[in-house]
C-alpha atoms as a PDB file:
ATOM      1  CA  UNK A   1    -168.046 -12.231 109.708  1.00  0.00           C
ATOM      2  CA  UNK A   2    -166.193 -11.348 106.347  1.00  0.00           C
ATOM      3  CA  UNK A   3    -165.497  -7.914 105.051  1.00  0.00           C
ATOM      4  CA  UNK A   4    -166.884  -7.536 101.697  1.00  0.00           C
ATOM      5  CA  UNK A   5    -164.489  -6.213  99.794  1.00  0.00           C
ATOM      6  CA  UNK A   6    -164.002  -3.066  97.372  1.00  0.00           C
ATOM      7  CA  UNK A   7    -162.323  -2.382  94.628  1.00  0.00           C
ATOM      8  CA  UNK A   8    -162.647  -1.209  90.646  1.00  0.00           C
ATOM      9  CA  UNK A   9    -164.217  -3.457  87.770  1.00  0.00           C
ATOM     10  CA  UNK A  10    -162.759  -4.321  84.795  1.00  0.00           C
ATOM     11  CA  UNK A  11    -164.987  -2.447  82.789  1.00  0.00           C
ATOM     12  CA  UNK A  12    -163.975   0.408  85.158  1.00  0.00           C
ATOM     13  CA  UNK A  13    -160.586   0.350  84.240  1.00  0.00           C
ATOM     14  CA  UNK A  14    -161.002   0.176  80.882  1.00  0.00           C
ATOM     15  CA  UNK A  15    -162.991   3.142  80.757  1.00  0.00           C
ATOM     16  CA  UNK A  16    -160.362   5.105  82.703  1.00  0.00           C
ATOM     17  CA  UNK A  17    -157.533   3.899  80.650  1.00  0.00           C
ATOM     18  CA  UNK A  18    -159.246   5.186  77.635  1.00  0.00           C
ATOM     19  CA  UNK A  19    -159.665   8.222  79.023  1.00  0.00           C
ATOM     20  CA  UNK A  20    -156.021   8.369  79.832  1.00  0.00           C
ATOM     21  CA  UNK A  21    -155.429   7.852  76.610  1.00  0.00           C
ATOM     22  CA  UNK A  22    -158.025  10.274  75.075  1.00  0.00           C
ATOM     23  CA  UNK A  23    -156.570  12.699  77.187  1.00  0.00           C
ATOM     24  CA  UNK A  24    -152.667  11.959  76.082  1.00  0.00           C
ATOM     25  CA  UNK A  25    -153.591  11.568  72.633  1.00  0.00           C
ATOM     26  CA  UNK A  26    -155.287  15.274  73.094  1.00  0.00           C
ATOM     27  CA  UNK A  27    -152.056  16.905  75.160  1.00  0.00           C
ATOM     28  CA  UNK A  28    -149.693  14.908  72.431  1.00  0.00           C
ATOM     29  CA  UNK A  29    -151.771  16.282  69.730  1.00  0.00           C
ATOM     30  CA  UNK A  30    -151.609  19.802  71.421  1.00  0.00           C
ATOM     31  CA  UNK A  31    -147.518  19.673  71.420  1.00  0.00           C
ATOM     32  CA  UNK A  32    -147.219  18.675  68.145  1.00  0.00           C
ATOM     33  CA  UNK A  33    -149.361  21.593  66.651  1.00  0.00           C
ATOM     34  CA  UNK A  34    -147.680  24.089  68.784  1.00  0.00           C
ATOM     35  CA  UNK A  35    -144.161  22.759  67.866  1.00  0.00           C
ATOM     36  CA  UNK A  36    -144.489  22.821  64.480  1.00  0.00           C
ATOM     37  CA  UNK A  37    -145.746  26.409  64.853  1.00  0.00           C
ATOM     38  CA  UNK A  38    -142.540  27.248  66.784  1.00  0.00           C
ATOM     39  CA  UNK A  39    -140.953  26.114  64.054  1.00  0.00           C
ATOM     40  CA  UNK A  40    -142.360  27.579  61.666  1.00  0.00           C
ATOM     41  CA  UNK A  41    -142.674  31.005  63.202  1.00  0.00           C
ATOM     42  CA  UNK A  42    -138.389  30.459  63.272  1.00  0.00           C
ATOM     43  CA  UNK A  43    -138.280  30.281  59.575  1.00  0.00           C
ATOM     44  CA  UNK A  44    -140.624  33.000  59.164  1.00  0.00           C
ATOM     45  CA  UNK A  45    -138.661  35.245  61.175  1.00  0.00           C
ATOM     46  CA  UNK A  46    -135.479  34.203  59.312  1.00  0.00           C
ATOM     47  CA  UNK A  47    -137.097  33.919  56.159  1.00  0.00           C
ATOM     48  CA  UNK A  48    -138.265  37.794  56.876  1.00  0.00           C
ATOM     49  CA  UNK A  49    -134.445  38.518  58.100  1.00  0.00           C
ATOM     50  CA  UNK A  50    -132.689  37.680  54.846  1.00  0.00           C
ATOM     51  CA  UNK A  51    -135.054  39.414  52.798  1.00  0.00           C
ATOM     52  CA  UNK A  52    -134.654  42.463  54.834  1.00  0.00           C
ATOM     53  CA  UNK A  53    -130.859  42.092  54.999  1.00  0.00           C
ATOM     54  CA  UNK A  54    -130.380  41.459  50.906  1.00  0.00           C
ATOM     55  CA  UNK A  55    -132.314  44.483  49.790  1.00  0.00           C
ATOM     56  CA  UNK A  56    -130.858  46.712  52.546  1.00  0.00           C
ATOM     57  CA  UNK A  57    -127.203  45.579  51.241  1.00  0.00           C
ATOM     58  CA  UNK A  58    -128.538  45.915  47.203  1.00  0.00           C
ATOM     59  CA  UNK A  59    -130.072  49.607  47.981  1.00  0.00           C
ATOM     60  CA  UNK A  60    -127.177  50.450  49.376  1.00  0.00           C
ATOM     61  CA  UNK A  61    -124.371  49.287  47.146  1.00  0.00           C
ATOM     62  CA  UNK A  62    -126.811  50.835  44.486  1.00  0.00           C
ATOM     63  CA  UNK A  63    -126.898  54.877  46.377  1.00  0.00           C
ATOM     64  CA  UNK A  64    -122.645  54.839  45.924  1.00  0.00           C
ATOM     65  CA  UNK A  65    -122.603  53.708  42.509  1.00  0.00           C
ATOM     66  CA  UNK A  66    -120.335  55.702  40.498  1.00  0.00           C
ATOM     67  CA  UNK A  67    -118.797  57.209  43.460  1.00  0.00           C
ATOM     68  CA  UNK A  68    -115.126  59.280  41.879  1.00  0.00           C
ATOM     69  CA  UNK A  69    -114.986  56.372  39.040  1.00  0.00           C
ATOM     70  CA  UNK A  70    -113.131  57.177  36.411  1.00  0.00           C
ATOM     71  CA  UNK A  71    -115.011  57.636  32.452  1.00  0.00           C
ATOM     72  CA  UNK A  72    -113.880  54.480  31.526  1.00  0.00           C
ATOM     73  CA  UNK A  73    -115.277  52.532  34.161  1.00  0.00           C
ATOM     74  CA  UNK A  74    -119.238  51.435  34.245  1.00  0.00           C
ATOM     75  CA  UNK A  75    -120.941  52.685  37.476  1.00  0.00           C
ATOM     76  CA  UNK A  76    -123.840  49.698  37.013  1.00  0.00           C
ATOM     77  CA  UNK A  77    -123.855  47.483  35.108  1.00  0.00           C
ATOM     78  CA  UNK A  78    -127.278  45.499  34.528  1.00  0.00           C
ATOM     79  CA  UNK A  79    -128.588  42.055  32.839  1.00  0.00           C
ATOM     80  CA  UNK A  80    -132.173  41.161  33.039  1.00  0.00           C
ATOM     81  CA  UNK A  81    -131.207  37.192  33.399  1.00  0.00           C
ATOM     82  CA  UNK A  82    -134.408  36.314  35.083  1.00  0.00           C
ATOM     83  CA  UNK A  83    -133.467  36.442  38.446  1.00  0.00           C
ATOM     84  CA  UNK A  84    -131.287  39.452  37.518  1.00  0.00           C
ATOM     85  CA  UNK A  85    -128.276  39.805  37.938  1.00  0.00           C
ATOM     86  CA  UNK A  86    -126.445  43.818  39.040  1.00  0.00           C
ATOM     87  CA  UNK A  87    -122.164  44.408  39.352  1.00  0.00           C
ATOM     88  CA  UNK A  88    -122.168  48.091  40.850  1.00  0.00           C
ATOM     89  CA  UNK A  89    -119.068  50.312  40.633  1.00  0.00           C
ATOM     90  CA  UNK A  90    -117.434  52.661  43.289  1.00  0.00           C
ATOM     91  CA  UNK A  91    -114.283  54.397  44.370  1.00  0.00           C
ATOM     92  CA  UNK A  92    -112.780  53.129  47.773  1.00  0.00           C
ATOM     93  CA  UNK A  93    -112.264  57.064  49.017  1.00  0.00           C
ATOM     94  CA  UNK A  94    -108.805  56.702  49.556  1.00  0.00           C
ATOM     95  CA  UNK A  95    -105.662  56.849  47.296  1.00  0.00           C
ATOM     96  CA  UNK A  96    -106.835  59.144  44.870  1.00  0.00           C
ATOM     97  CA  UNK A  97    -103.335  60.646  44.444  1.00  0.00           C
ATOM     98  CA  UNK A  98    -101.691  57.604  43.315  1.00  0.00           C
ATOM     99  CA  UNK A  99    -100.262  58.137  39.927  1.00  0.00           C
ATOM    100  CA  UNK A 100     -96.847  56.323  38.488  1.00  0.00           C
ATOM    101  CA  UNK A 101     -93.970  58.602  37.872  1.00  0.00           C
ATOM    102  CA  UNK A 102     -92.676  56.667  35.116  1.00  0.00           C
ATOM    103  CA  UNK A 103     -93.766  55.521  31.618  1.00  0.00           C
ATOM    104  CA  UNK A 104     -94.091  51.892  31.544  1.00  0.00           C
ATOM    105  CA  UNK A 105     -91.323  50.580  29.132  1.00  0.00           C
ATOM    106  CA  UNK A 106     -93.665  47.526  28.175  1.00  0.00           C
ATOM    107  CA  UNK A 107     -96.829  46.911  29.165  1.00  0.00           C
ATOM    108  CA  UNK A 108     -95.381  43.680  31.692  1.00  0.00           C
ATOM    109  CA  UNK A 109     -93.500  46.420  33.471  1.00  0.00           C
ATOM    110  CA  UNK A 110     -94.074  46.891  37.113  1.00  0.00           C
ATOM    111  CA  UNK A 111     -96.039  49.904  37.752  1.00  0.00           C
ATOM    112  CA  UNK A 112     -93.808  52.443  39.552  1.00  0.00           C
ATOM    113  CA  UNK A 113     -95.809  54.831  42.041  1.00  0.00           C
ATOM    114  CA  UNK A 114     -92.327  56.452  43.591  1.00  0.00           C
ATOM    115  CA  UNK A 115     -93.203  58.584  46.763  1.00  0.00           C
ATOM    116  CA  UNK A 116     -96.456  57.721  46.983  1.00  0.00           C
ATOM    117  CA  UNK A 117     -98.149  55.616  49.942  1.00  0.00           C
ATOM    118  CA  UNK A 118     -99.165  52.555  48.924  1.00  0.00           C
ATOM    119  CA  UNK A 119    -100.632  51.234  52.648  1.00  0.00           C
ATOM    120  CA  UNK A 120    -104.093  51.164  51.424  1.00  0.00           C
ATOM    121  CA  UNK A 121    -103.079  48.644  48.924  1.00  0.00           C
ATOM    122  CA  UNK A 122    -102.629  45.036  49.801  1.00  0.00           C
ATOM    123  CA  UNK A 123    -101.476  41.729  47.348  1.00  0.00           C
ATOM    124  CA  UNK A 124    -103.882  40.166  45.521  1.00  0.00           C
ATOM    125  CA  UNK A 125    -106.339  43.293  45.128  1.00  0.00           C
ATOM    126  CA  UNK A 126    -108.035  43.926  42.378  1.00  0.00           C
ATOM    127  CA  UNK A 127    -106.766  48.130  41.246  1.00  0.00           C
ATOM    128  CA  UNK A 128    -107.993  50.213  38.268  1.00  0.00           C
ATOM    129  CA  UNK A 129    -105.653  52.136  36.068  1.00  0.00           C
ATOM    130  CA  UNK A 130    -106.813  55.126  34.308  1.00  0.00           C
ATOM    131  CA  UNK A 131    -105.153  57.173  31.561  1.00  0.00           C
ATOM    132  CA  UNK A 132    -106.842  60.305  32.623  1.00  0.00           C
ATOM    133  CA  UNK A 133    -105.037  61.779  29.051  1.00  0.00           C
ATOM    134  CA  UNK A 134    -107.144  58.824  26.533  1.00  0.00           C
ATOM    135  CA  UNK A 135    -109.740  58.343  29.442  1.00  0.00           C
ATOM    136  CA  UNK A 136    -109.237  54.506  29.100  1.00  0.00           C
ATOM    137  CA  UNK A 137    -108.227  51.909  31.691  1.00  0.00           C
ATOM    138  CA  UNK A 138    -108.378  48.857  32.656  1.00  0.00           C
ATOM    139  CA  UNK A 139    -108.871  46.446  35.984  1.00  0.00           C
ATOM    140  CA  UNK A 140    -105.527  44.168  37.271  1.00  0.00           C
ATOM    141  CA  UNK A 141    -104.815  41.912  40.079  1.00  0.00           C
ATOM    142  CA  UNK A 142    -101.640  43.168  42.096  1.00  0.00           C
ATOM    143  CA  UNK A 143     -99.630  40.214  42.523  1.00  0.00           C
ATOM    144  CA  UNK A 144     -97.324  42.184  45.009  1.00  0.00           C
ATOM    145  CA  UNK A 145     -96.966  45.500  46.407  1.00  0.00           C
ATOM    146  CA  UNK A 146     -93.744  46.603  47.173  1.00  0.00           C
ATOM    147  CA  UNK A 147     -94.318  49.697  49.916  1.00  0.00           C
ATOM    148  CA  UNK A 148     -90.710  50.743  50.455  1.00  0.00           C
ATOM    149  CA  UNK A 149     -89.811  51.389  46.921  1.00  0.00           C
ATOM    150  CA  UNK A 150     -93.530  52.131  45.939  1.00  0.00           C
ATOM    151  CA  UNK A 151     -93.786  49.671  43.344  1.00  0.00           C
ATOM    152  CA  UNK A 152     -96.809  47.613  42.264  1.00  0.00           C
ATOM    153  CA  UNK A 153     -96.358  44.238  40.340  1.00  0.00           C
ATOM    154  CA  UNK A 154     -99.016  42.374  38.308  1.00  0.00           C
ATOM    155  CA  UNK A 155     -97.379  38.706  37.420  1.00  0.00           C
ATOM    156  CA  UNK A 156    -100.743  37.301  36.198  1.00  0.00           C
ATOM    157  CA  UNK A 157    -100.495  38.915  32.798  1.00  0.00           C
ATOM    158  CA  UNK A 158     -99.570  42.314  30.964  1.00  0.00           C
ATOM    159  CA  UNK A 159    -101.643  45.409  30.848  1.00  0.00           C
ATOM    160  CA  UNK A 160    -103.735  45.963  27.311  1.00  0.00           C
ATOM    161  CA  UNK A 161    -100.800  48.727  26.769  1.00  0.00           C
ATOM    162  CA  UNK A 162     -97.543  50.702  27.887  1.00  0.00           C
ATOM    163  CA  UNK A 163     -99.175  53.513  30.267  1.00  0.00           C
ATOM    164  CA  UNK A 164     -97.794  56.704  30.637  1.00  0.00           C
ATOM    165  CA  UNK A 165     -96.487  59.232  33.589  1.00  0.00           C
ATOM    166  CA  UNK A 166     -99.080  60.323  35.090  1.00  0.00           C
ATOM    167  CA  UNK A 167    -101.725  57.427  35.075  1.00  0.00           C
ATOM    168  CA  UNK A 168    -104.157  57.032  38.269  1.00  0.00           C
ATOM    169  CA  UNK A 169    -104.198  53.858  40.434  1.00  0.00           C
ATOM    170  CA  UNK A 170    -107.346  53.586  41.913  1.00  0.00           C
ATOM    171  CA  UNK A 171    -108.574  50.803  44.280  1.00  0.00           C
ATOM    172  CA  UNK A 172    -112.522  50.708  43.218  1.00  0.00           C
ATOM    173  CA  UNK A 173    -115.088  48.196  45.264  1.00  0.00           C
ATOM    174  CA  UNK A 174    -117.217  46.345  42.344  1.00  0.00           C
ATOM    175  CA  UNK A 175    -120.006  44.152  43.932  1.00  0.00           C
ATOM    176  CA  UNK A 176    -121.903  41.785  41.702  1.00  0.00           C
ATOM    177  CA  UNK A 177    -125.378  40.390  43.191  1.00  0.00           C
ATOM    178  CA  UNK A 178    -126.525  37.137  41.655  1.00  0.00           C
ATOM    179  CA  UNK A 179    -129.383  34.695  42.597  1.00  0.00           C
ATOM    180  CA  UNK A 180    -127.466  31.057  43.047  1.00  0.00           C
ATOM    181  CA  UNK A 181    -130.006  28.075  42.011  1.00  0.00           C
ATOM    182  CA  UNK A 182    -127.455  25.409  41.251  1.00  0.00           C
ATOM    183  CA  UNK A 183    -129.511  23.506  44.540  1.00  0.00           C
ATOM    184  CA  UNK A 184    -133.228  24.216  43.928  1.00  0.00           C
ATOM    185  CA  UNK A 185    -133.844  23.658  47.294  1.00  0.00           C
ATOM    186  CA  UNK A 186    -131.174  25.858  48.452  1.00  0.00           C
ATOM    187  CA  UNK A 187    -131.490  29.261  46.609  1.00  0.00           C
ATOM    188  CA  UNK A 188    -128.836  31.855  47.928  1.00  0.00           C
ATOM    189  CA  UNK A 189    -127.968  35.573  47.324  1.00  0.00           C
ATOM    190  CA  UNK A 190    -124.499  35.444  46.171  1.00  0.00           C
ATOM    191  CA  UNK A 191    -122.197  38.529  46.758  1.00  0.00           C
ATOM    192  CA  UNK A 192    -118.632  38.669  44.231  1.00  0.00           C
ATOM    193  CA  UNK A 193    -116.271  41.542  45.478  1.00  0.00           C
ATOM    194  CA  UNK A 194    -113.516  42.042  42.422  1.00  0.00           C
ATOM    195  CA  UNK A 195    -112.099  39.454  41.492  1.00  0.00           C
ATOM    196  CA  UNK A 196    -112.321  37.245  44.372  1.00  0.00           C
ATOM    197  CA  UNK A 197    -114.465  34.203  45.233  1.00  0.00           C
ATOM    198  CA  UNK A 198    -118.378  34.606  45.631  1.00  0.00           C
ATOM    199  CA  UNK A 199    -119.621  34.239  48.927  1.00  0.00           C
ATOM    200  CA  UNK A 200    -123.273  33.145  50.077  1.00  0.00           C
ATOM    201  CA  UNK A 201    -124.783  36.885  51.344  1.00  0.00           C
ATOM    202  CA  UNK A 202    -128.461  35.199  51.842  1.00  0.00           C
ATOM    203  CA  UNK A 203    -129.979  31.694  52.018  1.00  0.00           C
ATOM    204  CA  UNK A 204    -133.212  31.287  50.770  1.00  0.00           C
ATOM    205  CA  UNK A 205    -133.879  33.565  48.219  1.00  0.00           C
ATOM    206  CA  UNK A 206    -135.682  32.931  45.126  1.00  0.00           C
ATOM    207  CA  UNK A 207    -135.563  35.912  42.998  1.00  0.00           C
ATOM    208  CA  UNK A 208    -133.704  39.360  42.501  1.00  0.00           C
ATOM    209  CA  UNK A 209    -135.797  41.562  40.134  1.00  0.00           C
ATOM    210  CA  UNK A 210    -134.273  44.766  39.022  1.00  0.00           C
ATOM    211  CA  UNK A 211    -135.346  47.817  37.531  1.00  0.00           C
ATOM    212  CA  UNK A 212    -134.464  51.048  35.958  1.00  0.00           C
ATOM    213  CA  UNK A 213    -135.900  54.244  36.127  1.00  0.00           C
ATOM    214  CA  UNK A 214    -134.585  56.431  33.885  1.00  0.00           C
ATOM    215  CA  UNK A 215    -133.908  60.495  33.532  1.00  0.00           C
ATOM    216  CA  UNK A 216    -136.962  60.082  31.011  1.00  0.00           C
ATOM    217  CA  UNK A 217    -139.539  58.412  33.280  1.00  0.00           C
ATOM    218  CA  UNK A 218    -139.157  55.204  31.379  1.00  0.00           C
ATOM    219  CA  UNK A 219    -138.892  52.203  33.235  1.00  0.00           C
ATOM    220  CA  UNK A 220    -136.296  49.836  31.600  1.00  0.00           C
ATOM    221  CA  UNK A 221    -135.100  46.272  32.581  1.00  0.00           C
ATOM    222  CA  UNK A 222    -131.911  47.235  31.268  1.00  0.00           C
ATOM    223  CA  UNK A 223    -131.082  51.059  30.641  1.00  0.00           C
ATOM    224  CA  UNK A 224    -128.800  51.541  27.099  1.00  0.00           C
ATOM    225  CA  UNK A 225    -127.306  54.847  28.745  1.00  0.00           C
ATOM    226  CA  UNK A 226    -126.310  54.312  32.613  1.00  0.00           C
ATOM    227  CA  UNK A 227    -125.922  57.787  33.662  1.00  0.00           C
ATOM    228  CA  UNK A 228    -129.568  58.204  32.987  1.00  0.00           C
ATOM    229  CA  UNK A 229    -130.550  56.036  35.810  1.00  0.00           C
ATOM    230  CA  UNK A 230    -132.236  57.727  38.455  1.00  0.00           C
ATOM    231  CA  UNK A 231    -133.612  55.293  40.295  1.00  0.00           C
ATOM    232  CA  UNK A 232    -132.939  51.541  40.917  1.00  0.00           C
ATOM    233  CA  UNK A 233    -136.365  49.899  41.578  1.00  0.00           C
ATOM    234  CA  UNK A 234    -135.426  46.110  43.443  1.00  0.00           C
ATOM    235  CA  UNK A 235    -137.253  43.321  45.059  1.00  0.00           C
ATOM    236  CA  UNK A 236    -136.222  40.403  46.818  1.00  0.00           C
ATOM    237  CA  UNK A 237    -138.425  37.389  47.192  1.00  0.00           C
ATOM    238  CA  UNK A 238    -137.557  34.901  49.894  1.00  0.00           C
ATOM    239  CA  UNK A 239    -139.515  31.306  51.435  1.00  0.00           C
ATOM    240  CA  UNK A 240    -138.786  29.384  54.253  1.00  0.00           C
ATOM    241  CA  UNK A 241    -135.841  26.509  54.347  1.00  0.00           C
ATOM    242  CA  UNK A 242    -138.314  23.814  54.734  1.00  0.00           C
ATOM    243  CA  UNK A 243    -141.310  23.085  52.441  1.00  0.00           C
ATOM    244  CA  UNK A 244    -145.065  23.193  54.599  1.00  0.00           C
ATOM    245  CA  UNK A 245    -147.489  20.501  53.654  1.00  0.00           C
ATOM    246  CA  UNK A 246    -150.169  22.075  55.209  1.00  0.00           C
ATOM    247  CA  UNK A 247    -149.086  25.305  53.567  1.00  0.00           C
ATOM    248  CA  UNK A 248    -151.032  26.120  50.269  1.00  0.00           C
ATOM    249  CA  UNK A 249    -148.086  26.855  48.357  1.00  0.00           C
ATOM    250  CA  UNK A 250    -145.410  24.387  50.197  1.00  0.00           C
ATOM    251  CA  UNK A 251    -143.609  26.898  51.042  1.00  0.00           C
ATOM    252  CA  UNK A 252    -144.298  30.205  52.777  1.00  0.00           C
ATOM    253  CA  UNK A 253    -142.706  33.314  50.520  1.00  0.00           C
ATOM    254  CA  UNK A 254    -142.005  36.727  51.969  1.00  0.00           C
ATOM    255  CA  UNK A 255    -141.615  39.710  49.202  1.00  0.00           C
ATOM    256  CA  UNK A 256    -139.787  43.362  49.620  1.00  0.00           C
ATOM    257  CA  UNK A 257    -139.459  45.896  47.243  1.00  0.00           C
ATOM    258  CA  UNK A 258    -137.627  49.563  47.560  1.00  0.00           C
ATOM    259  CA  UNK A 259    -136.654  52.422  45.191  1.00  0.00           C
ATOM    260  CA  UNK A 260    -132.898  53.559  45.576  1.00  0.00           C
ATOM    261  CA  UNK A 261    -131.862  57.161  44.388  1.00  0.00           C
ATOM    262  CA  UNK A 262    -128.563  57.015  42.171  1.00  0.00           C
ATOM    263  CA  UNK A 263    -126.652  60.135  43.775  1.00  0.00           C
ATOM    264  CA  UNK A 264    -123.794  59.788  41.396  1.00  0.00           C
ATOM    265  CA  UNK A 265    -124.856  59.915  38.310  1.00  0.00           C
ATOM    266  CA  UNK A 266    -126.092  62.671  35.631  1.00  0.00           C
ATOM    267  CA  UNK A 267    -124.743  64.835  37.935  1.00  0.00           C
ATOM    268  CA  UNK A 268    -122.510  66.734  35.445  1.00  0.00           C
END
């Protein structure tokens, strides 16, 4: 007597390979969405990082503006460029008793600081010297300091004029803070120390809007009389590296705004 034998349909198999599928397509579908929000919650969080990080390194540039500068030199200096653009002005805190002991004969002639410690000087820095007697000065490159004899040598050019015994060298930080959109899709927050090459501070960011609140109360894009600043009023806008389709904007855009008290100036 034979055995009937069991087994699965066709139709049965069919209907379990579509469920297979159904289910695949489901746990596929289910990877994908929470990938892409992985991802995107990475360029949030960086996107939210640089914003944070460029007005934290504005506002605080902006609170030591005009820190022991000298008259002649500009503690801010401001152009309403559309993103803005911001070159801020302060003393390094050390050296302030550099002077040269000897008239300059021309105004090629090395500067001659005899006696005086020149270690917080270093070739190629950008220095300030001030006439504290005319209250003028002007910014150099130091092509090479000489720290035994205490000389200082600028080989890229004469000074404007012979200065006199007496005249301050002063090593003073000057940032400038410009918005980069050579690349469209690449925005940056550049940062320029003196007079050396700018450097990338921030990817990602769109704009740099800067204003000035003024002694006054007026609110000014760009003040005619710096030492009546009071206030520097700045926000950053950011987006994300990579553009969302399903985003209603294509990108996603973080904004941050702060106020930053000027403690150095209109103090006299």
């Amino acid at each position: 007597m034979r055995t009937k034998e069991k087994g699965f349909t066709i139709i049965e198999l069919l209907i379990a390979v579509l469920l297979a599928a159904i289910v695949t397509s489901a746990a596929m579908a289910l990877y994908i969405t929470q990938h892409k929000q992985l991802v995107v919650q990475d360029e949030v969080a960086d996107m939210q990082s640089s914003v944070r990080a460029s007005i934290a390194e504005v506002s605080t540039k902006v609170r030591m503006a005009g820190y022991k500068v000298p008259d002649a030199v500009s503690p801010i200096m401001a152009y309403d460029t559309n993103p803005d653009t911001i070159v801020i002005s302060y003393d390094c805190g050390y050296g302030d008793d550099i002077q040269i002991e000897h008239t300059m004969p021309q105004p090629s002639a090395e500067l001659r600081c005899d006696g005086h410690d020149l270690s917080a000087f270093q070739d190629n820095d950008l220095l300030y010297i001030y006439d504290p007697n005319t209250k003028t000065g002007e910014f150099f490159k130091a092509t090479n300091i000489q720290y035994s004899s205490g000389h200082i040598q600028h080989n890229l050019g004469p000074l404007s004029k012979a200065y006199p015994q007496g005249s301050k060298i002063l090593k003073i930080n000057r940032f400038k803070y410009y918005i980069d959109n050579s690349d469209v899709s690449h925005p940056k927050l550049m940062v320029q120390l003196g007079a050396n090459t700018p450097q990338v501070f921030a990817d990602n960011i769109t704009n740099l809007n800067i204003r000035y609140l003024l002694s006054s109360d007026q609110v000014v894009d760009v003040p005619s009389v710096v030492d009546m600043v009071r206030e520097v009023i700045i926000r950053v806008d950011a987006r994300t590296d990579k553009a969302d389709d399903e985003f209603q904007t294509q990108y996603r855009t973080r904004s941050l705004a702060t106020r930053a008290k000027v403690r150095n100036l209109g103090v006299n």
